[in-house]
PDB file of N, CA and C in Angstrom:
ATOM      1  N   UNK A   1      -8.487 -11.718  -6.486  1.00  0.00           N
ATOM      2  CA  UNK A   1      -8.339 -12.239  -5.151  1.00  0.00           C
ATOM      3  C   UNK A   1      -9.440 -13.246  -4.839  1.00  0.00           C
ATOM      4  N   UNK A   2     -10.647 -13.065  -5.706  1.00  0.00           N
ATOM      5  CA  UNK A   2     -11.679 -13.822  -5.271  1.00  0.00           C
ATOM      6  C   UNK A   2     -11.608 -15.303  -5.454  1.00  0.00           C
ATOM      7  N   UNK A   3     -10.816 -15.555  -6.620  1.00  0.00           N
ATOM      8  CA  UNK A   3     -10.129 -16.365  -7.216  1.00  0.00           C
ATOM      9  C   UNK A   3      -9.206 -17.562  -6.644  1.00  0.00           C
ATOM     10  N   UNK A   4      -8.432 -16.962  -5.664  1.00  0.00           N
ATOM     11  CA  UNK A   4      -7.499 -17.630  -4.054  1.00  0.00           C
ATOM     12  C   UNK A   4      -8.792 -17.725  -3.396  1.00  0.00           C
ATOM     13  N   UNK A   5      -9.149 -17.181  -3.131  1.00  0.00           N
ATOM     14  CA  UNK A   5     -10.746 -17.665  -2.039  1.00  0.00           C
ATOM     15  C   UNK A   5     -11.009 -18.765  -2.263  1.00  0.00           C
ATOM     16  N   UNK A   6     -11.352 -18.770  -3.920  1.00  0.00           N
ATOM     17  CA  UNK A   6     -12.120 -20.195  -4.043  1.00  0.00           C
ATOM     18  C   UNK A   6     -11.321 -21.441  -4.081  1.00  0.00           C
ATOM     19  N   UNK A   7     -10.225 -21.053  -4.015  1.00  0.00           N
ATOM     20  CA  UNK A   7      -9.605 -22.361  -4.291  1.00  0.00           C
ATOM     21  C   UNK A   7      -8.875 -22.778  -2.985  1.00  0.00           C
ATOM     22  N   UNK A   8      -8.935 -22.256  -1.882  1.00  0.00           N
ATOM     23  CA  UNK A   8      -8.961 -22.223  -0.739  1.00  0.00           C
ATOM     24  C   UNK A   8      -9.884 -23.053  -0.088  1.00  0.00           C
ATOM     25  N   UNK A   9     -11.076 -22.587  -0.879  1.00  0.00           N
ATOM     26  CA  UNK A   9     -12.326 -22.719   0.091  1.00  0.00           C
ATOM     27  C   UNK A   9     -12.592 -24.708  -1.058  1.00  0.00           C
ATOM     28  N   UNK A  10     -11.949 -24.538  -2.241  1.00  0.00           N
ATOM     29  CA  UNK A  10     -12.034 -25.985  -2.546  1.00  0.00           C
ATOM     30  C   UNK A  10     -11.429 -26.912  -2.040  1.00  0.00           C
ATOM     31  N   UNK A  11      -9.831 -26.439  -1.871  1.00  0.00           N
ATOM     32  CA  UNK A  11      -9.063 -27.282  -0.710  1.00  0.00           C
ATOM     33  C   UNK A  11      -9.339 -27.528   0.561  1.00  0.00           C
ATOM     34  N   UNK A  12      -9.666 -26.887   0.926  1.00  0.00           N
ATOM     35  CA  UNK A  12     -10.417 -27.201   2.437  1.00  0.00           C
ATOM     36  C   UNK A  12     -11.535 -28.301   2.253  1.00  0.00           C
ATOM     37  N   UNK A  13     -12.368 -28.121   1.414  1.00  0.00           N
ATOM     38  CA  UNK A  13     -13.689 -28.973   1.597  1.00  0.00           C
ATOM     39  C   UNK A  13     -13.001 -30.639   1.088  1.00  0.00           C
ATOM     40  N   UNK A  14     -11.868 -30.606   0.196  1.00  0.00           N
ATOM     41  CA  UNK A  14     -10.891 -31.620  -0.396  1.00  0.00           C
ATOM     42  C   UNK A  14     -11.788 -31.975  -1.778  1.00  0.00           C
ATOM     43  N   UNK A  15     -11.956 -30.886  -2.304  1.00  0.00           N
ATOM     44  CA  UNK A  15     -12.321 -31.159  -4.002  1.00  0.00           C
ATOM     45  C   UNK A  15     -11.429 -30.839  -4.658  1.00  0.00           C
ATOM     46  N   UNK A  16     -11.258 -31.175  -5.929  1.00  0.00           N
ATOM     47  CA  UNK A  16     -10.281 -30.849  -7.070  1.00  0.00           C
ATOM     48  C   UNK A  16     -10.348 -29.549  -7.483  1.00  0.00           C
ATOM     49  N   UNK A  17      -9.517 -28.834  -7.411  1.00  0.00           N
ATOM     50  CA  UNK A  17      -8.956 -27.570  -7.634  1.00  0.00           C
ATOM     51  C   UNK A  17      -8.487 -27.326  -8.973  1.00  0.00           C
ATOM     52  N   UNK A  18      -9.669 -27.218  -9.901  1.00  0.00           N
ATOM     53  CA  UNK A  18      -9.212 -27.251 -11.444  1.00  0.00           C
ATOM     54  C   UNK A  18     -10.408 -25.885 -11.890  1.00  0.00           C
ATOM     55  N   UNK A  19     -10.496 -25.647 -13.401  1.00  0.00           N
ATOM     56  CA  UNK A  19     -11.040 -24.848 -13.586  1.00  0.00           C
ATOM     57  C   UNK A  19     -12.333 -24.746 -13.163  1.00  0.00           C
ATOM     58  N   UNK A  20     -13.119 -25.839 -14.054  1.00  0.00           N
ATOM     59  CA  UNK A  20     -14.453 -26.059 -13.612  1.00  0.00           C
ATOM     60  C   UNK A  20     -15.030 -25.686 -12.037  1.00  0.00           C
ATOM     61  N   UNK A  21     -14.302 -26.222 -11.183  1.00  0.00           N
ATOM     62  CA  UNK A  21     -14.721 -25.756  -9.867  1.00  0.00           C
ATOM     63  C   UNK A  21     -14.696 -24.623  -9.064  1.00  0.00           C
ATOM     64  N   UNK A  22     -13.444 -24.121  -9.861  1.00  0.00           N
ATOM     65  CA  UNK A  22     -13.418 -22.543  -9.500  1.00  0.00           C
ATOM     66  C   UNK A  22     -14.544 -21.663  -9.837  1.00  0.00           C
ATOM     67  N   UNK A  23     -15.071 -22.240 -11.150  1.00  0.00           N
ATOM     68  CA  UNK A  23     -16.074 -21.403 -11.739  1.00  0.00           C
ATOM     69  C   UNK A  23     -17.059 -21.538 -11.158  1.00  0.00           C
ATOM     70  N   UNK A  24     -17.423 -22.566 -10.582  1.00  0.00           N
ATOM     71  CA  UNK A  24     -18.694 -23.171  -9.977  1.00  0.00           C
ATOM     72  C   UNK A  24     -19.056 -22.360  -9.005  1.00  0.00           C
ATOM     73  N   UNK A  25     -17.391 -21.854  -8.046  1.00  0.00           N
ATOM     74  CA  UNK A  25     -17.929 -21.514  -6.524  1.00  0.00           C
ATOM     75  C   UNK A  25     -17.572 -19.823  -6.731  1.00  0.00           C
ATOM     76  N   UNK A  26     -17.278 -19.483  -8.047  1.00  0.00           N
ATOM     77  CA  UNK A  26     -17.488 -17.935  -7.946  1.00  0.00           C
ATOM     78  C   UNK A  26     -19.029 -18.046  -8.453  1.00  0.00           C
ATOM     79  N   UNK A  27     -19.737 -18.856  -9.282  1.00  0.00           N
ATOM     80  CA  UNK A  27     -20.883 -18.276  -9.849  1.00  0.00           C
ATOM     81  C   UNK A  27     -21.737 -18.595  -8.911  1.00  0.00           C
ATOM     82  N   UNK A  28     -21.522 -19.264  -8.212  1.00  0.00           N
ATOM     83  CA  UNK A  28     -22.669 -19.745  -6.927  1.00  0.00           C
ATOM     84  C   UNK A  28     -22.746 -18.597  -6.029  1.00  0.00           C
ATOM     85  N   UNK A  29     -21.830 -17.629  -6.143  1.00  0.00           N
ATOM     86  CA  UNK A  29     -21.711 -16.682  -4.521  1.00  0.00           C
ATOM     87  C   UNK A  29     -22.189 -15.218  -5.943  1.00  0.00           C
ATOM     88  N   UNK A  30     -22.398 -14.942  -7.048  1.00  0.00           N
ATOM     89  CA  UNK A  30     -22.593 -14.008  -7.793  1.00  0.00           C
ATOM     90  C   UNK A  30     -21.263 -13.528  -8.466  1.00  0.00           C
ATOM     91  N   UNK A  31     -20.318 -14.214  -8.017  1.00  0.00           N
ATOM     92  CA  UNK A  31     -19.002 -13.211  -8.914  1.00  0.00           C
ATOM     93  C   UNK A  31     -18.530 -13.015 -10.316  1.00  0.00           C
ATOM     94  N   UNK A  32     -18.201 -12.593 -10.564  1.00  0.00           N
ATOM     95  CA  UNK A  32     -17.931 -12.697 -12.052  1.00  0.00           C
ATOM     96  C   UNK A  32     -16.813 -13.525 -12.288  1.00  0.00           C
ATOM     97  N   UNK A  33     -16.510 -14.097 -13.299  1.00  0.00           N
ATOM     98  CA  UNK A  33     -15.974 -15.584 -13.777  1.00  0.00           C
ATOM     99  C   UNK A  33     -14.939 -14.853 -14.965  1.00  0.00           C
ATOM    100  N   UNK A  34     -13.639 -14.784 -14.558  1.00  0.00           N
ATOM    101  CA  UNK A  34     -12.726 -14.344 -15.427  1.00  0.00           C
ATOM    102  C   UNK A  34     -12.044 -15.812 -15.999  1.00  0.00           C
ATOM    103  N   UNK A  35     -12.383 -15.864 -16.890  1.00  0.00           N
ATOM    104  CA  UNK A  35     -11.677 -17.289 -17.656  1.00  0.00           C
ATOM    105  C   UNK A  35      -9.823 -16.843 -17.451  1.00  0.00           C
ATOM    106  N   UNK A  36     -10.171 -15.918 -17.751  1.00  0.00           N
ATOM    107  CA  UNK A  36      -8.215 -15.902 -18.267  1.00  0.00           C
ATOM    108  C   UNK A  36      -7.376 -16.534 -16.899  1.00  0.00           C
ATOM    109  N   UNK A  37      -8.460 -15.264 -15.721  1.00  0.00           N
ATOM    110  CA  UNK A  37      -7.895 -15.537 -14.317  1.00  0.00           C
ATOM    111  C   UNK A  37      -7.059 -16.720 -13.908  1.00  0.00           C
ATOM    112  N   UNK A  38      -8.761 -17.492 -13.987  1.00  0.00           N
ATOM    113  CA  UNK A  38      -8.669 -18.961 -13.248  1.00  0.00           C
ATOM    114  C   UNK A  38      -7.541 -19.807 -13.839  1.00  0.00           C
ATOM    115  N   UNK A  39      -7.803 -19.814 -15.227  1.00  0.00           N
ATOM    116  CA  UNK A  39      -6.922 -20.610 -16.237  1.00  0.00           C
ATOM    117  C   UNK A  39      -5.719 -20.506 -15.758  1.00  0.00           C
ATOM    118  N   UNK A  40      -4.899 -18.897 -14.815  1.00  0.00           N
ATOM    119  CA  UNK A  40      -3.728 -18.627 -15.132  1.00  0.00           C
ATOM    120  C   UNK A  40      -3.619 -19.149 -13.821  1.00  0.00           C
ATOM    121  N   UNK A  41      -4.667 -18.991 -12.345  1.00  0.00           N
ATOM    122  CA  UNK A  41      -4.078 -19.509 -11.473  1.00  0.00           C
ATOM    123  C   UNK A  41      -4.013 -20.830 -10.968  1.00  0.00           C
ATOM    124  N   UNK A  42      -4.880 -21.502 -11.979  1.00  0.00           N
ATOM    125  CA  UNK A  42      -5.129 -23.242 -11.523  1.00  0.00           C
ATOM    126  C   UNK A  42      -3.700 -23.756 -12.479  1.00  0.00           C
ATOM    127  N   UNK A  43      -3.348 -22.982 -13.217  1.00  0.00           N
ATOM    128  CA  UNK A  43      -2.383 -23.416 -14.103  1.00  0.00           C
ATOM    129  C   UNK A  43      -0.997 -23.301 -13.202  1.00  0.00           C
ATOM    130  N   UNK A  44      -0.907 -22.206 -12.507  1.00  0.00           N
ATOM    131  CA  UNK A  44       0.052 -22.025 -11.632  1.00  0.00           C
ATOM    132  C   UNK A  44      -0.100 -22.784  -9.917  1.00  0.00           C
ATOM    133  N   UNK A  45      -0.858 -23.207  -9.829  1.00  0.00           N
ATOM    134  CA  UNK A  45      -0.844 -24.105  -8.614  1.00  0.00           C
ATOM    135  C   UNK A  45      -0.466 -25.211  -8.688  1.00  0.00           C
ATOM    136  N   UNK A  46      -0.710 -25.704 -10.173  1.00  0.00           N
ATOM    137  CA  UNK A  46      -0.083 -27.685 -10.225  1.00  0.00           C
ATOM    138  C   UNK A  46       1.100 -27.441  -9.725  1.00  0.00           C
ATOM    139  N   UNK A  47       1.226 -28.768  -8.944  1.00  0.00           N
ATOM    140  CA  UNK A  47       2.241 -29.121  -8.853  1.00  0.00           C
ATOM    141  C   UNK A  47       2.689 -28.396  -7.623  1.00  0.00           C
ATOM    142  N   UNK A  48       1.771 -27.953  -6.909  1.00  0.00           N
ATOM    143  CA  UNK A  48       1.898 -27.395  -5.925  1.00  0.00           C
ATOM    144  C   UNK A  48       1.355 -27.977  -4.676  1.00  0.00           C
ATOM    145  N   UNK A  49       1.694 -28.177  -3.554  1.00  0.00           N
ATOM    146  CA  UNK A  49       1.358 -28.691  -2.509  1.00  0.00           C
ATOM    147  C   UNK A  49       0.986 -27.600  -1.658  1.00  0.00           C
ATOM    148  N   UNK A  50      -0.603 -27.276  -1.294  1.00  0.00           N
ATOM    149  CA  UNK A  50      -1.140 -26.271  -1.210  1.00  0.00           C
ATOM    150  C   UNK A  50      -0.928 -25.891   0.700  1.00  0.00           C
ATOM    151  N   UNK A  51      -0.759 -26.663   1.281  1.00  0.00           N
ATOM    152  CA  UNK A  51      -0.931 -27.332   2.552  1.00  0.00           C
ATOM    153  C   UNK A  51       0.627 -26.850   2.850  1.00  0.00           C
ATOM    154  N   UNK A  52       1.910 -27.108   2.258  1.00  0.00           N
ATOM    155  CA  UNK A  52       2.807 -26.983   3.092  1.00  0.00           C
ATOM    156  C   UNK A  52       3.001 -25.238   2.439  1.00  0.00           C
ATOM    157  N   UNK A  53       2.564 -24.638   1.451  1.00  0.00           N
ATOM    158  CA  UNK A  53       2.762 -23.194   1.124  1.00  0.00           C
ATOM    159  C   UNK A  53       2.148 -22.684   1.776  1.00  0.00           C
ATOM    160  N   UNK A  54       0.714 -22.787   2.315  1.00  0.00           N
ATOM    161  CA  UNK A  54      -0.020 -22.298   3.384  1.00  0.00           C
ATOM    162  C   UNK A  54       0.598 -22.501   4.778  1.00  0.00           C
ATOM    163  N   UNK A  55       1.413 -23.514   5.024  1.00  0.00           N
ATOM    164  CA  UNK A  55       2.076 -23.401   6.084  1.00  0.00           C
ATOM    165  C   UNK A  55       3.194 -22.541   6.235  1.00  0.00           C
ATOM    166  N   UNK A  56       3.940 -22.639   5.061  1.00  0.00           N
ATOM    167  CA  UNK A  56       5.415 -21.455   4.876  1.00  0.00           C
ATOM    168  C   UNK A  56       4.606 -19.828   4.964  1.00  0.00           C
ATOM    169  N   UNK A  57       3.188 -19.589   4.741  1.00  0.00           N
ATOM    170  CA  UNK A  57       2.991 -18.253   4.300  1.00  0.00           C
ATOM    171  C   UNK A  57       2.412 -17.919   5.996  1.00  0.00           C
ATOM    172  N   UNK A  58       1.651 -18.535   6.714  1.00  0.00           N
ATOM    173  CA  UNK A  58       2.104 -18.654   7.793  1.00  0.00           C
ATOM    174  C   UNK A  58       2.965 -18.354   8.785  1.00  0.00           C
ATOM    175  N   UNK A  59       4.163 -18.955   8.768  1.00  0.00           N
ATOM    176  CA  UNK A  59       5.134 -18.880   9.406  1.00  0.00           C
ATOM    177  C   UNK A  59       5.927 -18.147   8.966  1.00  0.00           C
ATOM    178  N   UNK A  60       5.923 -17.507   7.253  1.00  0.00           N
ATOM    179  CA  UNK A  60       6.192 -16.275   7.277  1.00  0.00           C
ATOM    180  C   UNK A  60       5.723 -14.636   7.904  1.00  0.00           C
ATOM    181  N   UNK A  61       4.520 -14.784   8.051  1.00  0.00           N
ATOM    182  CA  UNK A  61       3.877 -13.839   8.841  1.00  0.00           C
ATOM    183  C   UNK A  61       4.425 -13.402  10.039  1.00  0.00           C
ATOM    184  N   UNK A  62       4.625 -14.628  10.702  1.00  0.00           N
ATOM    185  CA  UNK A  62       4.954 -14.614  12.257  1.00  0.00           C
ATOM    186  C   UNK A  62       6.229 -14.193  12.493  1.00  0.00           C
ATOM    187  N   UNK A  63       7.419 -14.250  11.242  1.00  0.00           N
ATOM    188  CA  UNK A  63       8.724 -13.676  11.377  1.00  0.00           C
ATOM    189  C   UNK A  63       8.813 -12.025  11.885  1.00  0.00           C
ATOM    190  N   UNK A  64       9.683 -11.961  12.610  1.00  0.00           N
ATOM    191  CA  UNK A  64      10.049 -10.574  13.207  1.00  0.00           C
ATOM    192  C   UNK A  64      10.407  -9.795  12.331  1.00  0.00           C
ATOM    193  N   UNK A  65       9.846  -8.614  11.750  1.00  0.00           N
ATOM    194  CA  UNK A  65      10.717  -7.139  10.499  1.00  0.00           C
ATOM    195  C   UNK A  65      11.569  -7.381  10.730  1.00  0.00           C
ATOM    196  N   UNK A  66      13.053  -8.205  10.134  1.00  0.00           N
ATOM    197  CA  UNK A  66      14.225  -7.886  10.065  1.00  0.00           C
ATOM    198  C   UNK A  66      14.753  -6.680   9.117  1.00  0.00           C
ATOM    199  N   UNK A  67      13.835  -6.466   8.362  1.00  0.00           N
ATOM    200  CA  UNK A  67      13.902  -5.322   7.248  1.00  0.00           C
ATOM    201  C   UNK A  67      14.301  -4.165   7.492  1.00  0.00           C
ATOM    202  N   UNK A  68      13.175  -4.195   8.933  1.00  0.00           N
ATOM    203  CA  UNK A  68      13.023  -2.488   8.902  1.00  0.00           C
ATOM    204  C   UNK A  68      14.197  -2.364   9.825  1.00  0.00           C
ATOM    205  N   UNK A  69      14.321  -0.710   9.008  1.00  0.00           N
ATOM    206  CA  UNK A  69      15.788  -0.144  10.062  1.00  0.00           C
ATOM    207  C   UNK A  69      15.029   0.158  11.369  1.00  0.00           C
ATOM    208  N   UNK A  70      16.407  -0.151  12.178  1.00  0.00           N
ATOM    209  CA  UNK A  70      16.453   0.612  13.367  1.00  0.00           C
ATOM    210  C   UNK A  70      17.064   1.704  13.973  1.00  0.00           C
ATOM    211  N   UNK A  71      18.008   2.213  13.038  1.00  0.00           N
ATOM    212  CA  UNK A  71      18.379   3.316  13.409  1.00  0.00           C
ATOM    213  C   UNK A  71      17.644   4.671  11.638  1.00  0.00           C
ATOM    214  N   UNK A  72      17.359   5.688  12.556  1.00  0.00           N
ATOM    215  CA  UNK A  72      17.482   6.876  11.119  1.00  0.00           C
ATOM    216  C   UNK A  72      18.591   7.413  10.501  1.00  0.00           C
ATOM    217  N   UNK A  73      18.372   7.150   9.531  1.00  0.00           N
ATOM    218  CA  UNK A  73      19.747   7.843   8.352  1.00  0.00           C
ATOM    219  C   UNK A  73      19.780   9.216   8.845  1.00  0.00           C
ATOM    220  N   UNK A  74      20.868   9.868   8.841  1.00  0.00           N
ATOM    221  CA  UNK A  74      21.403  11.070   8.652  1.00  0.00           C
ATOM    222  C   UNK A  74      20.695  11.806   7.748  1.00  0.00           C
ATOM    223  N   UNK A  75      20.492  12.940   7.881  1.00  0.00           N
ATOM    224  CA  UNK A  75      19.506  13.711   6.506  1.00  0.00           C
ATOM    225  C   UNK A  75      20.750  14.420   5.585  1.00  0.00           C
ATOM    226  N   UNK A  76      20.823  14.304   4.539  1.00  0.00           N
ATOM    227  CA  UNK A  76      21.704  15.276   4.076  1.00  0.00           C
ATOM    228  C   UNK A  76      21.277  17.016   4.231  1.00  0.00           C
ATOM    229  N   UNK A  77      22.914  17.300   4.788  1.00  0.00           N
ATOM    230  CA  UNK A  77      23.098  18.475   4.693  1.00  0.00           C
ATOM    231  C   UNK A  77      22.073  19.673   3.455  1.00  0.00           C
ATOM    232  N   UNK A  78      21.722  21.123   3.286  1.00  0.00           N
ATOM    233  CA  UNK A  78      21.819  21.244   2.421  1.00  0.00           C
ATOM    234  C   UNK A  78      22.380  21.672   1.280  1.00  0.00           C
ATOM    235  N   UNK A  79      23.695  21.471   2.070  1.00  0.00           N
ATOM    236  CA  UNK A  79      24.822  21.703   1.030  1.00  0.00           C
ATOM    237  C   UNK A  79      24.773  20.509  -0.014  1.00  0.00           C
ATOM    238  N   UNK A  80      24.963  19.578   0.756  1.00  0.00           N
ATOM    239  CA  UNK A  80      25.110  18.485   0.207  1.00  0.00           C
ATOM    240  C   UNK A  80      23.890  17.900  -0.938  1.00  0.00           C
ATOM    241  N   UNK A  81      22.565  18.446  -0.759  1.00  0.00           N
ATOM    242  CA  UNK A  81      21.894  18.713  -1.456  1.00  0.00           C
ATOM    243  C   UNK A  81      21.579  19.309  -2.760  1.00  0.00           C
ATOM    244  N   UNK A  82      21.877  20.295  -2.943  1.00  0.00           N
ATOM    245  CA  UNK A  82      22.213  21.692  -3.386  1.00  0.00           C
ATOM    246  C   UNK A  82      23.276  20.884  -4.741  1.00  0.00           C
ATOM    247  N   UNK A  83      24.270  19.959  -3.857  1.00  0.00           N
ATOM    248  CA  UNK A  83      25.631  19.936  -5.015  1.00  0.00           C
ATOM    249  C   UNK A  83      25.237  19.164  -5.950  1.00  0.00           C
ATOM    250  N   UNK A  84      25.005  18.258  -5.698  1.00  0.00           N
ATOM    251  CA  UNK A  84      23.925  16.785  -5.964  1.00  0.00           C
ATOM    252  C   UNK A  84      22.545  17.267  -7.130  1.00  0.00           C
ATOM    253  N   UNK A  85      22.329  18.246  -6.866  1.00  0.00           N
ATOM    254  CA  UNK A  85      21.178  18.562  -7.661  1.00  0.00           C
ATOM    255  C   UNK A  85      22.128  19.332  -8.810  1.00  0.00           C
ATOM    256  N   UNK A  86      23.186  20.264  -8.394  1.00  0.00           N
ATOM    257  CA  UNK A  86      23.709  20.916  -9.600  1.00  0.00           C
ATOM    258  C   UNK A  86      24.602  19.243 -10.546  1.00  0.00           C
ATOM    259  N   UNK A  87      25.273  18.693  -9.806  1.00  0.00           N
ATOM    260  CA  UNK A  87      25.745  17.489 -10.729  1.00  0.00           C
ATOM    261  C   UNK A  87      24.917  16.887 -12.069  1.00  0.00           C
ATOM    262  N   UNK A  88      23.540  16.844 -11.142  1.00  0.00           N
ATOM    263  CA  UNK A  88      22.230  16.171 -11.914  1.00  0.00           C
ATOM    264  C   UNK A  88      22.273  17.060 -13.157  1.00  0.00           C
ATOM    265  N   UNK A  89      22.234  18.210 -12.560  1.00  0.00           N
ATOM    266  CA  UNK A  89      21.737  19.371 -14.140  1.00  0.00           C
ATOM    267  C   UNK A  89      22.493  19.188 -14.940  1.00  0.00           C
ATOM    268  N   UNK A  90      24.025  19.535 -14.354  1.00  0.00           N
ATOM    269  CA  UNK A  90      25.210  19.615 -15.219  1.00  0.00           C
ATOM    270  C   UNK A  90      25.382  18.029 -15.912  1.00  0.00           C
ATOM    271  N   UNK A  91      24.878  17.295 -15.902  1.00  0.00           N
ATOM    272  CA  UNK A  91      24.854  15.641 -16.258  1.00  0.00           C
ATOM    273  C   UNK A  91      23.733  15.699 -17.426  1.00  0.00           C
ATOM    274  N   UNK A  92      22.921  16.319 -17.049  1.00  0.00           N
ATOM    275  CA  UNK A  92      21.678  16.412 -18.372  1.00  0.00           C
ATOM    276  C   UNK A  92      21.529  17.560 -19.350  1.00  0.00           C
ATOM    277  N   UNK A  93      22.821  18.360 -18.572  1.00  0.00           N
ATOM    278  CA  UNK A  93      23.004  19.766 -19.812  1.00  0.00           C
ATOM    279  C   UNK A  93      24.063  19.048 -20.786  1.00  0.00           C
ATOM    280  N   UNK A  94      25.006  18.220 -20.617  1.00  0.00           N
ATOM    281  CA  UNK A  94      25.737  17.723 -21.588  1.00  0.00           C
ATOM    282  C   UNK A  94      25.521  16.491 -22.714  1.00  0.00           C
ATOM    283  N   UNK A  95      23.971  16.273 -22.453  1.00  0.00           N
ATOM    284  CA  UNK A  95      23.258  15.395 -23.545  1.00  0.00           C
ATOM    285  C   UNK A  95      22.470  16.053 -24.583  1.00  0.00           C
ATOM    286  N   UNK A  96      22.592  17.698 -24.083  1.00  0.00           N
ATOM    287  CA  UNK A  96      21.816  18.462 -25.258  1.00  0.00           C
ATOM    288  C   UNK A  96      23.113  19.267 -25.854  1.00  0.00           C
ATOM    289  N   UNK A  97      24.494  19.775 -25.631  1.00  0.00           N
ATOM    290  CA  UNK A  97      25.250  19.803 -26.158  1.00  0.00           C
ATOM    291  C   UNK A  97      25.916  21.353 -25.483  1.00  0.00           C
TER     292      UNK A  97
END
Protein backbone atom coordinates (compact mmCIF):
# COMPACT_ATOMS: atom_id res chain seq x y z
CA UNK A 1 0.00 0.00 0.00
CA UNK A 2 2.92 2.16 0.71
CA UNK A 3 3.70 1.82 -2.74
CA UNK A 4 0.11 3.79 -4.08
CA UNK A 5 1.20 6.41 -1.53
CA UNK A 6 4.14 7.13 -3.31
CA UNK A 7 3.04 7.35 -6.44
CA UNK A 8 0.28 9.47 -5.46
CA UNK A 9 2.32 11.61 -3.60
CA UNK A 10 4.65 11.72 -7.10
CA UNK A 11 1.67 12.67 -9.13
CA UNK A 12 0.63 15.29 -7.18
CA UNK A 13 4.00 17.05 -6.90
CA UNK A 14 3.94 16.27 -11.17
CA UNK A 15 7.14 14.04 -11.27
CA UNK A 16 7.53 10.97 -13.30
CA UNK A 17 6.06 8.05 -11.84
CA UNK A 18 8.59 5.33 -12.79
CA UNK A 19 10.64 3.05 -10.72
CA UNK A 20 13.45 5.07 -9.66
CA UNK A 21 11.19 7.55 -7.96
CA UNK A 22 9.16 5.32 -6.21
CA UNK A 23 12.21 4.07 -4.63
CA UNK A 24 13.46 7.37 -3.81
CA UNK A 25 10.28 8.43 -1.81
CA UNK A 26 9.92 5.06 0.08
CA UNK A 27 13.68 5.24 1.11
CA UNK A 28 13.51 8.83 2.08
CA UNK A 29 10.48 8.23 4.64
CA UNK A 30 12.49 4.65 5.97
CA UNK A 31 10.39 2.03 4.10
CA UNK A 32 11.47 -0.85 2.76
CA UNK A 33 11.90 -0.98 -1.11
CA UNK A 34 10.27 -4.11 -2.64
CA UNK A 35 11.70 -4.20 -6.20
CA UNK A 36 9.21 -6.79 -7.39
CA UNK A 37 6.37 -4.42 -5.91
CA UNK A 38 7.16 -1.27 -7.62
CA UNK A 39 8.22 -2.96 -10.89
CA UNK A 40 4.68 -4.63 -10.88
CA UNK A 41 2.84 -1.43 -10.04
CA UNK A 42 4.62 1.24 -12.21
CA UNK A 43 4.31 -1.45 -14.83
CA UNK A 44 0.61 -1.54 -14.33
CA UNK A 45 -0.11 2.17 -14.29
CA UNK A 46 1.30 3.00 -17.94
CA UNK A 47 -0.88 3.96 -19.85
CA UNK A 48 -2.95 5.03 -17.35
CA UNK A 49 -4.38 8.38 -16.80
CA UNK A 50 -4.03 8.71 -13.12
CA UNK A 51 -6.30 11.88 -12.70
CA UNK A 52 -9.44 10.63 -14.40
CA UNK A 53 -9.16 6.94 -12.27
CA UNK A 54 -8.81 8.98 -9.21
CA UNK A 55 -11.76 10.74 -10.29
CA UNK A 56 -13.93 7.44 -11.20
CA UNK A 57 -12.64 5.97 -7.64
CA UNK A 58 -14.12 8.95 -6.20
CA UNK A 59 -17.28 9.06 -7.54
CA UNK A 60 -17.38 5.58 -6.98
CA UNK A 61 -17.34 6.01 -3.30
CA UNK A 62 -20.09 8.44 -3.29
CA UNK A 63 -22.51 5.83 -5.07
CA UNK A 64 -25.45 4.66 -2.90
CA UNK A 65 -25.12 0.42 -1.70
CA UNK A 66 -27.19 -0.74 -4.43
CA UNK A 67 -25.84 -4.14 -3.34
CA UNK A 68 -27.00 -4.44 -0.16
CA UNK A 69 -30.37 -6.14 0.39
CA UNK A 70 -33.15 -4.58 1.72
CA UNK A 71 -35.28 -6.96 2.63
CA UNK A 72 -34.12 -10.41 4.97
CA UNK A 73 -34.26 -13.76 3.40
CA UNK A 74 -36.50 -16.18 4.94
CA UNK A 75 -34.45 -18.58 7.22
CA UNK A 76 -34.92 -22.05 6.26
CA UNK A 77 -37.16 -24.14 8.03
CA UNK A 78 -35.52 -26.94 10.02
CA UNK A 79 -36.94 -29.31 8.14
CA UNK A 80 -35.78 -27.99 5.31
CA UNK A 81 -32.45 -28.06 6.74
CA UNK A 82 -32.24 -31.36 8.08
CA UNK A 83 -33.22 -32.68 4.24
CA UNK A 84 -30.55 -30.73 2.56
CA UNK A 85 -27.94 -31.96 4.86
CA UNK A 86 -29.17 -35.71 4.46
CA UNK A 87 -29.03 -35.13 0.36
CA UNK A 88 -25.38 -33.80 0.99
CA UNK A 89 -24.45 -37.13 2.86
CA UNK A 90 -26.35 -39.33 0.66
CA UNK A 91 -24.38 -37.45 -2.43
CA UNK A 92 -20.93 -38.18 -0.78
CA UNK A 93 -21.87 -41.75 0.43
CA UNK A 94 -22.18 -42.73 -3.28
CA UNK A 95 -18.53 -41.70 -4.26
CA UNK A 96 -17.20 -44.24 -1.77
CA UNK A 97 -19.47 -46.98 -3.07
Amino acid sequence: MQEVYAVLMLHESGQAVNEDNVKKVLSSVGSNVDDAKIKALVASLSGVNIDDALKEAVSFTNAPAAAAPTEKKEEKSEEEEAKAAEQASAGLSSLFG
